[in-house]
C-alpha atoms as a PDB file:
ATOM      1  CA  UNK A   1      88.808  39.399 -63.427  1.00  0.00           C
ATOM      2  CA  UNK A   2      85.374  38.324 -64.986  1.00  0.00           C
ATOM      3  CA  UNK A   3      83.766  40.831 -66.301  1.00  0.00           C
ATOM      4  CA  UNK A   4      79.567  40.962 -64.626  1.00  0.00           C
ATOM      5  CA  UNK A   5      76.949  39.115 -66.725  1.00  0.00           C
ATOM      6  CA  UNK A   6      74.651  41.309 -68.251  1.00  0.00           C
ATOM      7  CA  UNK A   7      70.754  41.009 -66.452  1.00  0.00           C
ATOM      8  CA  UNK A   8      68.273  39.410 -68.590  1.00  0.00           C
ATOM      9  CA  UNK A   9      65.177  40.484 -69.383  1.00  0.00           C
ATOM     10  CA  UNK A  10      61.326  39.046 -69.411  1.00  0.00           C
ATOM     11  CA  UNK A  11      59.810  38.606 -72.962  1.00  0.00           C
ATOM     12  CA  UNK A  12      56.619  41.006 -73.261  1.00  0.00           C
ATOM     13  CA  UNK A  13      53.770  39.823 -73.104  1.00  0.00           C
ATOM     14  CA  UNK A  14      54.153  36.612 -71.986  1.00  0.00           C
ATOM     15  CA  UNK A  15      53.376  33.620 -73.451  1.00  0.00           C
ATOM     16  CA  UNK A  16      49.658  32.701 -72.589  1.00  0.00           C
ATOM     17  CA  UNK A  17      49.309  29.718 -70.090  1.00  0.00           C
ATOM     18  CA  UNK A  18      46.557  28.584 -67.403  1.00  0.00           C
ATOM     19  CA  UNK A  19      46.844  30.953 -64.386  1.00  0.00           C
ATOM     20  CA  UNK A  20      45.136  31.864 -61.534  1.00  0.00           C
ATOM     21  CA  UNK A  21      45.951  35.886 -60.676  1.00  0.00           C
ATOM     22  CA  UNK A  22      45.531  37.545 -57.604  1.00  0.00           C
ATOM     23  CA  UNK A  23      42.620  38.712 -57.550  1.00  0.00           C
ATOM     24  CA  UNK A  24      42.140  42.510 -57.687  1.00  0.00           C
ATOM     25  CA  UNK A  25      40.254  42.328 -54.752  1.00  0.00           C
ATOM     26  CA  UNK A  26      43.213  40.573 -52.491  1.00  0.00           C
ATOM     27  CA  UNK A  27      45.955  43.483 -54.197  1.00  0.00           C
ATOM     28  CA  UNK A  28      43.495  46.147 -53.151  1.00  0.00           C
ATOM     29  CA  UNK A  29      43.078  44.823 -49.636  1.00  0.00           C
ATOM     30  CA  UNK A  30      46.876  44.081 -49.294  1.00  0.00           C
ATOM     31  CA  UNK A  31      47.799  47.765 -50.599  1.00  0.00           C
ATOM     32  CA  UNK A  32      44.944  49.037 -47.411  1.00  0.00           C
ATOM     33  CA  UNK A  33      46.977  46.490 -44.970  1.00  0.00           C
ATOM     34  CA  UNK A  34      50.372  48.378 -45.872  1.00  0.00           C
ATOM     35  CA  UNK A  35      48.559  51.612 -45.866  1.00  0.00           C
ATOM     36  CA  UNK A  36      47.650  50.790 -42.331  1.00  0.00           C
ATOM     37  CA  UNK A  37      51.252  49.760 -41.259  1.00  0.00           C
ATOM     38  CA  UNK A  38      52.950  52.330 -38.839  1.00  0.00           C
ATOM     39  CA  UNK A  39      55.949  52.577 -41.356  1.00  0.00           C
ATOM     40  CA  UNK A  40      58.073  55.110 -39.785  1.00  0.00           C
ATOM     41  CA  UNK A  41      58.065  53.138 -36.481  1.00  0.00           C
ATOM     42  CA  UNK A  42      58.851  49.665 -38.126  1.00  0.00           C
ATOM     43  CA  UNK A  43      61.685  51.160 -40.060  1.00  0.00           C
ATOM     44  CA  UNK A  44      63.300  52.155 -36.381  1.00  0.00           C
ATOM     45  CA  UNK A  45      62.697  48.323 -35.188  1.00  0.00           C
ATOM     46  CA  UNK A  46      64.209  47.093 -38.308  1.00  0.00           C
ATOM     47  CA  UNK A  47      67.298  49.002 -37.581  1.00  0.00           C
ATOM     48  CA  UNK A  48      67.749  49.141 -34.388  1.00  0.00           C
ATOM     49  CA  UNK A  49      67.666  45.053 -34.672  1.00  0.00           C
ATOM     50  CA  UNK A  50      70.308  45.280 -37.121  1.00  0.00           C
ATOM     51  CA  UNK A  51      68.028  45.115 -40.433  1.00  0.00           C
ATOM     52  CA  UNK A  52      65.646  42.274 -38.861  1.00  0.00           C
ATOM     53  CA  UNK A  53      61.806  42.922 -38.603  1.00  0.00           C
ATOM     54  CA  UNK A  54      59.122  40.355 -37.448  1.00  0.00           C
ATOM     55  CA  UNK A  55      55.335  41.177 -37.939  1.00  0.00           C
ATOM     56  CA  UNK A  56      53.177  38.024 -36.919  1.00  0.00           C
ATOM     57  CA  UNK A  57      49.913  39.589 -39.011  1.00  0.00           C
ATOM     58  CA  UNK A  58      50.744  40.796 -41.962  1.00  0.00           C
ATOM     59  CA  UNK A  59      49.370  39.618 -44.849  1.00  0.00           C
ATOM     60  CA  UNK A  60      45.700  39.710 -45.068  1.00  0.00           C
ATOM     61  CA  UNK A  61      43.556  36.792 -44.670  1.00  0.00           C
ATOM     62  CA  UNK A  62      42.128  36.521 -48.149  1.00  0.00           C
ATOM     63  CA  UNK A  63      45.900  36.833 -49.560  1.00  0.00           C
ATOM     64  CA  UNK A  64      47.443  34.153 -47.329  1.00  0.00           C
ATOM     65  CA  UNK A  65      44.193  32.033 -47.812  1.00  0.00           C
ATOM     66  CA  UNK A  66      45.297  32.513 -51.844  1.00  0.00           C
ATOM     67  CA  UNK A  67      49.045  31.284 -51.674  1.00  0.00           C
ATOM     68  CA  UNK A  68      48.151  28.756 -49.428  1.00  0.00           C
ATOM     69  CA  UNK A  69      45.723  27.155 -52.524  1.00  0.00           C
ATOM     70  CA  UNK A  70      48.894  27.713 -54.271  1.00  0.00           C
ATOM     71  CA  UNK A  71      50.819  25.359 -52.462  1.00  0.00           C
ATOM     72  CA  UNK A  72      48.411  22.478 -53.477  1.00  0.00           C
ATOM     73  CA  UNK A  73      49.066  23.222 -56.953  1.00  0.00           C
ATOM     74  CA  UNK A  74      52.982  22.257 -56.729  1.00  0.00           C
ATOM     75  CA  UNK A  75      52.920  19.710 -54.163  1.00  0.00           C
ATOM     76  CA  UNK A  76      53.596  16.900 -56.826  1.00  0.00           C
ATOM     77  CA  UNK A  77      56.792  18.665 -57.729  1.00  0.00           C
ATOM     78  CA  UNK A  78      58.695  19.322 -54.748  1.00  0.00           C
ATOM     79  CA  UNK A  79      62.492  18.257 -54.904  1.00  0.00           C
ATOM     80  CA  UNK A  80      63.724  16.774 -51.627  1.00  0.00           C
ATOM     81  CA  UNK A  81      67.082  17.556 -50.848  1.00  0.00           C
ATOM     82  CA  UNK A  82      69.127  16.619 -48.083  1.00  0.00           C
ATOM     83  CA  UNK A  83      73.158  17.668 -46.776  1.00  0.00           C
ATOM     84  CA  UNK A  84      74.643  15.682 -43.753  1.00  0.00           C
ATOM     85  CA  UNK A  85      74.603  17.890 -40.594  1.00  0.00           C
ATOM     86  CA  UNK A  86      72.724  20.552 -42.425  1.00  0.00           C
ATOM     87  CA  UNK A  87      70.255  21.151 -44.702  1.00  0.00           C
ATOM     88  CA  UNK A  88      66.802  18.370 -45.082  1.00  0.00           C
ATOM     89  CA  UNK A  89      63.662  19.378 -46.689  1.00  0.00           C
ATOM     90  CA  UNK A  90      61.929  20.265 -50.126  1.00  0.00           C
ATOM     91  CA  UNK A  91      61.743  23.067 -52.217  1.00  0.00           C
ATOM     92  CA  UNK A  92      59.769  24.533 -55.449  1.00  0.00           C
ATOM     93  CA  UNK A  93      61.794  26.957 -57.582  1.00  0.00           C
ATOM     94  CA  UNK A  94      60.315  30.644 -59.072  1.00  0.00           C
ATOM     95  CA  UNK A  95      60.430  28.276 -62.284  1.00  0.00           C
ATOM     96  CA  UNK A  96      57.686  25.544 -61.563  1.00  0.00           C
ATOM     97  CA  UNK A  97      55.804  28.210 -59.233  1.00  0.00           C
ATOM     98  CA  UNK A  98      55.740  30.248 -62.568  1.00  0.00           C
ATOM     99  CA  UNK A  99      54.189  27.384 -64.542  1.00  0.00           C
ATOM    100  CA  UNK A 100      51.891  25.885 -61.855  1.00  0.00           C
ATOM    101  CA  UNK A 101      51.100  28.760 -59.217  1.00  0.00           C
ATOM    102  CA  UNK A 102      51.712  32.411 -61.028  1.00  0.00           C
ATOM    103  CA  UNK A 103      49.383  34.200 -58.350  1.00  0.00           C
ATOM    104  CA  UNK A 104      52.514  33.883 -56.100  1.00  0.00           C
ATOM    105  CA  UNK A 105      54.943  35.891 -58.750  1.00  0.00           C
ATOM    106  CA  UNK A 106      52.133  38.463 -59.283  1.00  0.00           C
ATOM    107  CA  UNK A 107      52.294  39.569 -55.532  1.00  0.00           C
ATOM    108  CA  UNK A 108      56.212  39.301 -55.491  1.00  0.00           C
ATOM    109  CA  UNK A 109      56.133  41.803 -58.376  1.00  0.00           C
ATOM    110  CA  UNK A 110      53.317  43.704 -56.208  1.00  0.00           C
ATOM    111  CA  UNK A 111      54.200  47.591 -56.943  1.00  0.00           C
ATOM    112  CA  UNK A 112      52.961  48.277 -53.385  1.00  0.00           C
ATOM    113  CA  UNK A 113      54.675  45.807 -51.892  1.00  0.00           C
ATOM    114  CA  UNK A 114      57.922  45.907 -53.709  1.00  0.00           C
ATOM    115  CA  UNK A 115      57.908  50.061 -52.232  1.00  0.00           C
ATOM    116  CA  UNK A 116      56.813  49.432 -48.673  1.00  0.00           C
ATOM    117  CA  UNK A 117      59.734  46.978 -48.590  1.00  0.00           C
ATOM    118  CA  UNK A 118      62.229  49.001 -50.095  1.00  0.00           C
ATOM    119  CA  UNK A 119      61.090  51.709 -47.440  1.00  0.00           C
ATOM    120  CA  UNK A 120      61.399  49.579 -45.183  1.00  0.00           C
ATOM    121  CA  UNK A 121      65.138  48.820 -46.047  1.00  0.00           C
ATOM    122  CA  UNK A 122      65.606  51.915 -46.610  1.00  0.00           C
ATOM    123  CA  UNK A 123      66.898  51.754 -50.296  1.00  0.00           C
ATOM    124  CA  UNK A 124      64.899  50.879 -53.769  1.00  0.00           C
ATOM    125  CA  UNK A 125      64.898  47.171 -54.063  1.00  0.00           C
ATOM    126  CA  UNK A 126      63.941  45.089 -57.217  1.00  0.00           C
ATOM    127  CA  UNK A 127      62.994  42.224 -58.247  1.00  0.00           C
ATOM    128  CA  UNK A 128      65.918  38.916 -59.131  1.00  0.00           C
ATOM    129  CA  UNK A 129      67.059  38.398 -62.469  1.00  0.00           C
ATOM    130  CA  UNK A 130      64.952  36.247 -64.520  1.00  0.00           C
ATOM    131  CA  UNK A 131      67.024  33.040 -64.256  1.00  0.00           C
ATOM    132  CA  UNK A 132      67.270  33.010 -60.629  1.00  0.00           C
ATOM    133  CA  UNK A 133      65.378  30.072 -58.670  1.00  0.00           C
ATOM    134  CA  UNK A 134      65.496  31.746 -55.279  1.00  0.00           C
ATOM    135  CA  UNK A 135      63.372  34.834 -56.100  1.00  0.00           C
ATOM    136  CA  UNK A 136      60.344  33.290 -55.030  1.00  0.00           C
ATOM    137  CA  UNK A 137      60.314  29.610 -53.748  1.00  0.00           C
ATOM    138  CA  UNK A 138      58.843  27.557 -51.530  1.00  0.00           C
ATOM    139  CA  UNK A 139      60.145  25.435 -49.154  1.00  0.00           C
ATOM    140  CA  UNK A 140      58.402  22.081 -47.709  1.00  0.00           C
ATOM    141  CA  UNK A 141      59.197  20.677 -44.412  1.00  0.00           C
ATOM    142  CA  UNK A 142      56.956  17.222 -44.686  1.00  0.00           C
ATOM    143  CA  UNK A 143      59.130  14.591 -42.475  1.00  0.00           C
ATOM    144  CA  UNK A 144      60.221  14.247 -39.636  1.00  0.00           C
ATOM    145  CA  UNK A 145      64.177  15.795 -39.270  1.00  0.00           C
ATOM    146  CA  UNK A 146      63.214  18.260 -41.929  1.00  0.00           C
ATOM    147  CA  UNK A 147      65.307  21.319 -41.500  1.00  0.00           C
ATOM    148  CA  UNK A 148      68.158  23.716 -42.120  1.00  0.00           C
ATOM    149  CA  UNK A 149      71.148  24.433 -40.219  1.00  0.00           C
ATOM    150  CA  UNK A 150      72.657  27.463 -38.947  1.00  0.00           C
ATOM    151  CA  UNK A 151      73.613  29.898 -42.198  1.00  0.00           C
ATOM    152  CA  UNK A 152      73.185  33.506 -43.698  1.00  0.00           C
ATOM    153  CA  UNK A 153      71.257  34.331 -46.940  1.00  0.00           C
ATOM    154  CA  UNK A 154      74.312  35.192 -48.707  1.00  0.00           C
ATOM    155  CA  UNK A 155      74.154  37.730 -51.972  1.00  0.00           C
ATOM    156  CA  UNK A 156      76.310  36.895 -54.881  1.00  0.00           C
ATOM    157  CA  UNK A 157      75.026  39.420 -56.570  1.00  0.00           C
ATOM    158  CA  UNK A 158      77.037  43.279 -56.815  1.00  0.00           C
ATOM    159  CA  UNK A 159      74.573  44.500 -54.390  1.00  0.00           C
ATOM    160  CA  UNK A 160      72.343  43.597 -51.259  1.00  0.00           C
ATOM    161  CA  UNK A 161      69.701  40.604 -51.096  1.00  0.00           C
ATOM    162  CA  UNK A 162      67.123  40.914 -48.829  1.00  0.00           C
ATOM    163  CA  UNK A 163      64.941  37.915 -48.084  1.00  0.00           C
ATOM    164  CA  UNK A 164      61.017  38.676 -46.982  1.00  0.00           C
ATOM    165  CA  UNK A 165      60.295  35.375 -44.846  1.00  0.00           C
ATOM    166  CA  UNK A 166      56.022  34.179 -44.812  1.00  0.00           C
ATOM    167  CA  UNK A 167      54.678  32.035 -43.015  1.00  0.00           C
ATOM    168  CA  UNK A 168      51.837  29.812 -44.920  1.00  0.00           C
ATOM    169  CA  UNK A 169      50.952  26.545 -43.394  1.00  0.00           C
ATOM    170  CA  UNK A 170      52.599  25.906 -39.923  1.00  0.00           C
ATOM    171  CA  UNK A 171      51.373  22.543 -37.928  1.00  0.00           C
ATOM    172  CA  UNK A 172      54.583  22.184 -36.081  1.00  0.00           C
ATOM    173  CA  UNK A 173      57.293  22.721 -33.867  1.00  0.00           C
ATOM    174  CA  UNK A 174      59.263  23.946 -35.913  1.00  0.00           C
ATOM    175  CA  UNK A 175      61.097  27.257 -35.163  1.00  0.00           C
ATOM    176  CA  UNK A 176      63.094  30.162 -36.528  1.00  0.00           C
ATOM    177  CA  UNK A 177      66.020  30.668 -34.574  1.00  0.00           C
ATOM    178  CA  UNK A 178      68.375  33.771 -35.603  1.00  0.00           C
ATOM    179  CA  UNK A 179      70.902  36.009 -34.047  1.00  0.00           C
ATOM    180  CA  UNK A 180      71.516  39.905 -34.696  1.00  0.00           C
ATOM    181  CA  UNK A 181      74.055  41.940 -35.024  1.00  0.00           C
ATOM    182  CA  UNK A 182      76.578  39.211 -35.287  1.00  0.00           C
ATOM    183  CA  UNK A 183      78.818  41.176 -37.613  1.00  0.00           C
ATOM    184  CA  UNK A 184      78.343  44.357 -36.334  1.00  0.00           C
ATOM    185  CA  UNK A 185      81.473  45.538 -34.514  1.00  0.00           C
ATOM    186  CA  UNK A 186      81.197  46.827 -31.196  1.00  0.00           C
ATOM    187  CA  UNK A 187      77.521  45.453 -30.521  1.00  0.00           C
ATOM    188  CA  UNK A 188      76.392  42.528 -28.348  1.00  0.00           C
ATOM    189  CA  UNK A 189      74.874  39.720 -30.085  1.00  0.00           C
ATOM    190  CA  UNK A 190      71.443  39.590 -29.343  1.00  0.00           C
ATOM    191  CA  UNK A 191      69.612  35.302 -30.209  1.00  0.00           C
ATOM    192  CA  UNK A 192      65.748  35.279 -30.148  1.00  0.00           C
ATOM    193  CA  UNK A 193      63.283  32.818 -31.748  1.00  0.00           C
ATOM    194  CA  UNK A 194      60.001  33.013 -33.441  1.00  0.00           C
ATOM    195  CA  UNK A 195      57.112  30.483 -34.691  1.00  0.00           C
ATOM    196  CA  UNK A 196      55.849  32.192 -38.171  1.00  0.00           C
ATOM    197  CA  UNK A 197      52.267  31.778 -38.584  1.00  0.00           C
ATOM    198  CA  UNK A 198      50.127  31.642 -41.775  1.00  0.00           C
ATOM    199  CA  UNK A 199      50.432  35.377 -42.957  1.00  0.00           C
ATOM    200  CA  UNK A 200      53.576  36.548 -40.762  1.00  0.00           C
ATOM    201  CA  UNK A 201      56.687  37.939 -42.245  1.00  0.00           C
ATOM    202  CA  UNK A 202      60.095  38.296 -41.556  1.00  0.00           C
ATOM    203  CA  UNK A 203      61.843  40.373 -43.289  1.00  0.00           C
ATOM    204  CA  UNK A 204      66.012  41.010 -43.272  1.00  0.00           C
ATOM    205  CA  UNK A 205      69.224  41.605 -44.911  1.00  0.00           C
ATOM    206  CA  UNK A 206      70.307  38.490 -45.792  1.00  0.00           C
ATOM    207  CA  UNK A 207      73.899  39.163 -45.171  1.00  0.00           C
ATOM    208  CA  UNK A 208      73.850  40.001 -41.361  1.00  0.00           C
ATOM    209  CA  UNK A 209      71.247  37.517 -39.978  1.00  0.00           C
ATOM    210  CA  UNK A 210      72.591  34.121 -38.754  1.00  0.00           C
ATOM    211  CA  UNK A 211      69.174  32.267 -38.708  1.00  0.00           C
ATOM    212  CA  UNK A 212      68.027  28.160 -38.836  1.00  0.00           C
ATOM    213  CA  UNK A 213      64.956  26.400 -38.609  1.00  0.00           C
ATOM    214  CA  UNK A 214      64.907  23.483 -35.838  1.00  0.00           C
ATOM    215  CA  UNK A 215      64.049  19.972 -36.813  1.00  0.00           C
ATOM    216  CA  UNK A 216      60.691  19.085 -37.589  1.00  0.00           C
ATOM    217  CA  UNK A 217      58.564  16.154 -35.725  1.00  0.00           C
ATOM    218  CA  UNK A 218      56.690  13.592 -36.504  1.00  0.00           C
ATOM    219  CA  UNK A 219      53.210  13.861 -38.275  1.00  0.00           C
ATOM    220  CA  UNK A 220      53.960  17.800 -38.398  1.00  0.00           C
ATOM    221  CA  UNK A 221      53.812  20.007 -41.826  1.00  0.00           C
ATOM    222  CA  UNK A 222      55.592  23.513 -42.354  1.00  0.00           C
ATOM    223  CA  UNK A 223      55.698  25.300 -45.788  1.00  0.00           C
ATOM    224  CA  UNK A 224      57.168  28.850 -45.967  1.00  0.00           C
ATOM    225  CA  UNK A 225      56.980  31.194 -49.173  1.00  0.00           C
ATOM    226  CA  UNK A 226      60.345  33.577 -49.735  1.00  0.00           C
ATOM    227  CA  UNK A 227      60.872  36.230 -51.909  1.00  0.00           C
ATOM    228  CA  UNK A 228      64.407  37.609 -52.501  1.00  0.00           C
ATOM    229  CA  UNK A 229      64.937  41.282 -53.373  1.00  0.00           C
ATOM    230  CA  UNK A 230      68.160  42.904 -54.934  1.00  0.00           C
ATOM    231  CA  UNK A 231      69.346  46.538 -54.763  1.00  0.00           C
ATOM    232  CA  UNK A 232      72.028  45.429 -57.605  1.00  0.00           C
ATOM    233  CA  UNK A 233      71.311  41.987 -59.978  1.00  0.00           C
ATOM    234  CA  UNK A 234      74.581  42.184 -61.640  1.00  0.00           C
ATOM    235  CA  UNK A 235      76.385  39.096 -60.762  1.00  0.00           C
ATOM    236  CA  UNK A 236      80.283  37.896 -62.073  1.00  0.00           C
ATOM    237  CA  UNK A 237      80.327  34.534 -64.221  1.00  0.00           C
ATOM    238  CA  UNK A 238      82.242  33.097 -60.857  1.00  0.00           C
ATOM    239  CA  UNK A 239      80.054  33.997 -58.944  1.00  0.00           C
ATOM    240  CA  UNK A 240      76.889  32.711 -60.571  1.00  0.00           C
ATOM    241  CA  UNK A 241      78.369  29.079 -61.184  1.00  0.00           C
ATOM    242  CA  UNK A 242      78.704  29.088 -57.628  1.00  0.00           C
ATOM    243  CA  UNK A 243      75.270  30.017 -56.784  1.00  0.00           C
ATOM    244  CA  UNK A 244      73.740  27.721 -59.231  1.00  0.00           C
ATOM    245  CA  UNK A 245      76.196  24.806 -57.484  1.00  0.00           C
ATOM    246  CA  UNK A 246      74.807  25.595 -54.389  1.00  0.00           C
ATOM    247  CA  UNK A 247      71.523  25.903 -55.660  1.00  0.00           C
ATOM    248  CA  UNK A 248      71.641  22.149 -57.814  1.00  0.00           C
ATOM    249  CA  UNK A 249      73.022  19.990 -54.821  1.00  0.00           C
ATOM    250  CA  UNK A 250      70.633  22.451 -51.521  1.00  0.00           C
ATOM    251  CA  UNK A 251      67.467  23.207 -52.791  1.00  0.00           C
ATOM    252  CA  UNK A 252      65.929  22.679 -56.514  1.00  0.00           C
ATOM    253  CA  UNK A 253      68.397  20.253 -58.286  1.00  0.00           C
ATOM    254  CA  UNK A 254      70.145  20.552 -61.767  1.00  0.00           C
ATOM    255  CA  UNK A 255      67.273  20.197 -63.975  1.00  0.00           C
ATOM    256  CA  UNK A 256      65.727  23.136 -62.417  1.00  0.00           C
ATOM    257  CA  UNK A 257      68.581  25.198 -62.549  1.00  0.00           C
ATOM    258  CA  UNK A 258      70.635  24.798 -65.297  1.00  0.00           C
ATOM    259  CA  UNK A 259      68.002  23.325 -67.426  1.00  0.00           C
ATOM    260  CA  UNK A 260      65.734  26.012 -66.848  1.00  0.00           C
ATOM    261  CA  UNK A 261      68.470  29.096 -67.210  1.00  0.00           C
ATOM    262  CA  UNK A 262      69.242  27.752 -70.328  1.00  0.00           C
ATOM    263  CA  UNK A 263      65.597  27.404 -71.961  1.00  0.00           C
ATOM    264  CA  UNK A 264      64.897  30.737 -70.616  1.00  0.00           C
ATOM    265  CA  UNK A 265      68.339  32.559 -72.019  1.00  0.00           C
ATOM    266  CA  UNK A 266      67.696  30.703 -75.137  1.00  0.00           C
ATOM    267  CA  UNK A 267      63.902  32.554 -75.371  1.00  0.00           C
ATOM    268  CA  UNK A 268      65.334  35.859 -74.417  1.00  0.00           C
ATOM    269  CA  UNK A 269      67.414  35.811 -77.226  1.00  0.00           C
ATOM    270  CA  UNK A 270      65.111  34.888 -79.826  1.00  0.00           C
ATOM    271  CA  UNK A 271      62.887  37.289 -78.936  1.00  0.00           C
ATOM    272  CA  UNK A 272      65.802  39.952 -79.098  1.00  0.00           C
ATOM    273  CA  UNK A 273      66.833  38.709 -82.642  1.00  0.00           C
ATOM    274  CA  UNK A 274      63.408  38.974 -83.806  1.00  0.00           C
ATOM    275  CA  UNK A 275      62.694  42.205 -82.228  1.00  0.00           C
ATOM    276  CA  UNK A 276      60.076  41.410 -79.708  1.00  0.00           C
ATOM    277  CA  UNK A 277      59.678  44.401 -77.104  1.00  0.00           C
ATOM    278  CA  UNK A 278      61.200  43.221 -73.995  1.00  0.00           C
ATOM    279  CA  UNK A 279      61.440  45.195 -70.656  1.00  0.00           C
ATOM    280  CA  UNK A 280      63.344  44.317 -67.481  1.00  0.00           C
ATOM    281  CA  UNK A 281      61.973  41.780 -64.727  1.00  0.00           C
ATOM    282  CA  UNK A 282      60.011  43.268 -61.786  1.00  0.00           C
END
């Protein structure tokens, strides 16, 4: 049996590039929201619904006013996928968002938020290895028929992946359709359906919610920001060619993937031979 692949690590600092941070004021106010956030009582909705939680307000204004600016910054680089009978649409890997609209990472690595959620969950969560496109992405719905078919956010990873769903820019029809509890034994599935708007999340266990998103219309628009969350990131060699498979031919295409893992393994390393401090990826 394959033995896991070690986790990679960030280079510290960073190399310096053009980037717009969140501004202290936004973390501040988005550290008051969660402050403000009946915690105990969510955490008893999230399980009772089978590790599913849907808040319709809960970023602040001035944050999701932030990512959405972001979103104009990687329009131009969107790849368009589409599978027969499943999956149509466009997405932006953690890897161009890095390059072209950083203030998203910075509240993905949020300290505050990173906590609440893992509170929420109701185990420490962290952030995805380094080399994996799905930690933060986008994902454009633009033309009519864009959507994705019935599925599960399935971890390949040792341990759990939770997915934190928000809503940016929604001008459609388009809706979120999931059902809980569908591998819970002894417990009556339970289907609902929500429209996400600018600053909502939804927030789950990746591995026990069968969810879609319905077909988009005509002359409609729908971008959603994800962020993926791990409570393990060790992951076997067979189990990572699969994911990046998956991820190629779905979502962000081979350049992004493999090209990218491999520039970014290949930097690691250097800075390991040369004895650059390094520290693990939030």
């Amino acid at each position: 049996m394959a033995a896991p692949r070690p986790v990679e690590v960030e280079v510290t600092p960073r190399a310096s590039s053009p980037r717009t941070s969140l501004p202290a004021s936004a973390d501040f106010e988005m550290t008051a929201r969660l402050n403000r956030l009946d915690l105990p009582a969510l955490r008893r909705q999230y399980t009772q619904q089978g590790a599913f939680l849907y808040l319709n307000d809960f970023l602040t204004p001035e944050v999701t006013a932030q990512l959405i600016s972001a979103v104009a910054a990687v329009e131009g680089r969107v790849h368009r996928n589409y599978l027969p009978g499943h999956k149509q649409g466009g997405s932006v890997s953690r890897h161009v968002i890095d390059e072209a609209a950083p203030l998203i990472a910075d509240l993905y690595r949020s300290p505050a938020l990173v906590d609440w959620l893992g509170q929420l969950a109701g185990e420490p969560l962290q952030g995805s290895p380094i080399d994996d496109p799905h930690a933060y992405a986008l994902y454009f719905y633009t033309r009519a028929g864009d959507h994705i078919g019935w599925h599960y956010d399935t971890s390949y990873y040792a341990g759990r992946r939770y997915t934190a769903l928000l809503g940016l820019i929604d001008e459609s029809s388009c809706r979120l359709e999931y059902e809980l509890h569908t591998r819970e034994q002894g417990v009556a599935v339970a289907a609902g359906s929500v429209q996400i708007p600018p600053g909502g999340l939804v927030f789950f266990d990746g591995d026990k919610l069968r969810h879609r998103i319905t077909p988009l219309r005509a002359a409609e628009m729908r971008v959603s920001l994800t962020f993926e969350y791990l409570t393990d990131p060790k992951m076997r060699f067979g189990r990572r060619l699969i994911s990046n498979m998956k991820d190629s031919f779905a979502y962000f295409g081979f350049r992004q993937v493999f090209r990218r893992a491999t520039t970014r393994r290949a930097t690691t390393l250097r800075a390991a031979i040369h004895g650059a401090k390094v520290r693990p990826l939030a």
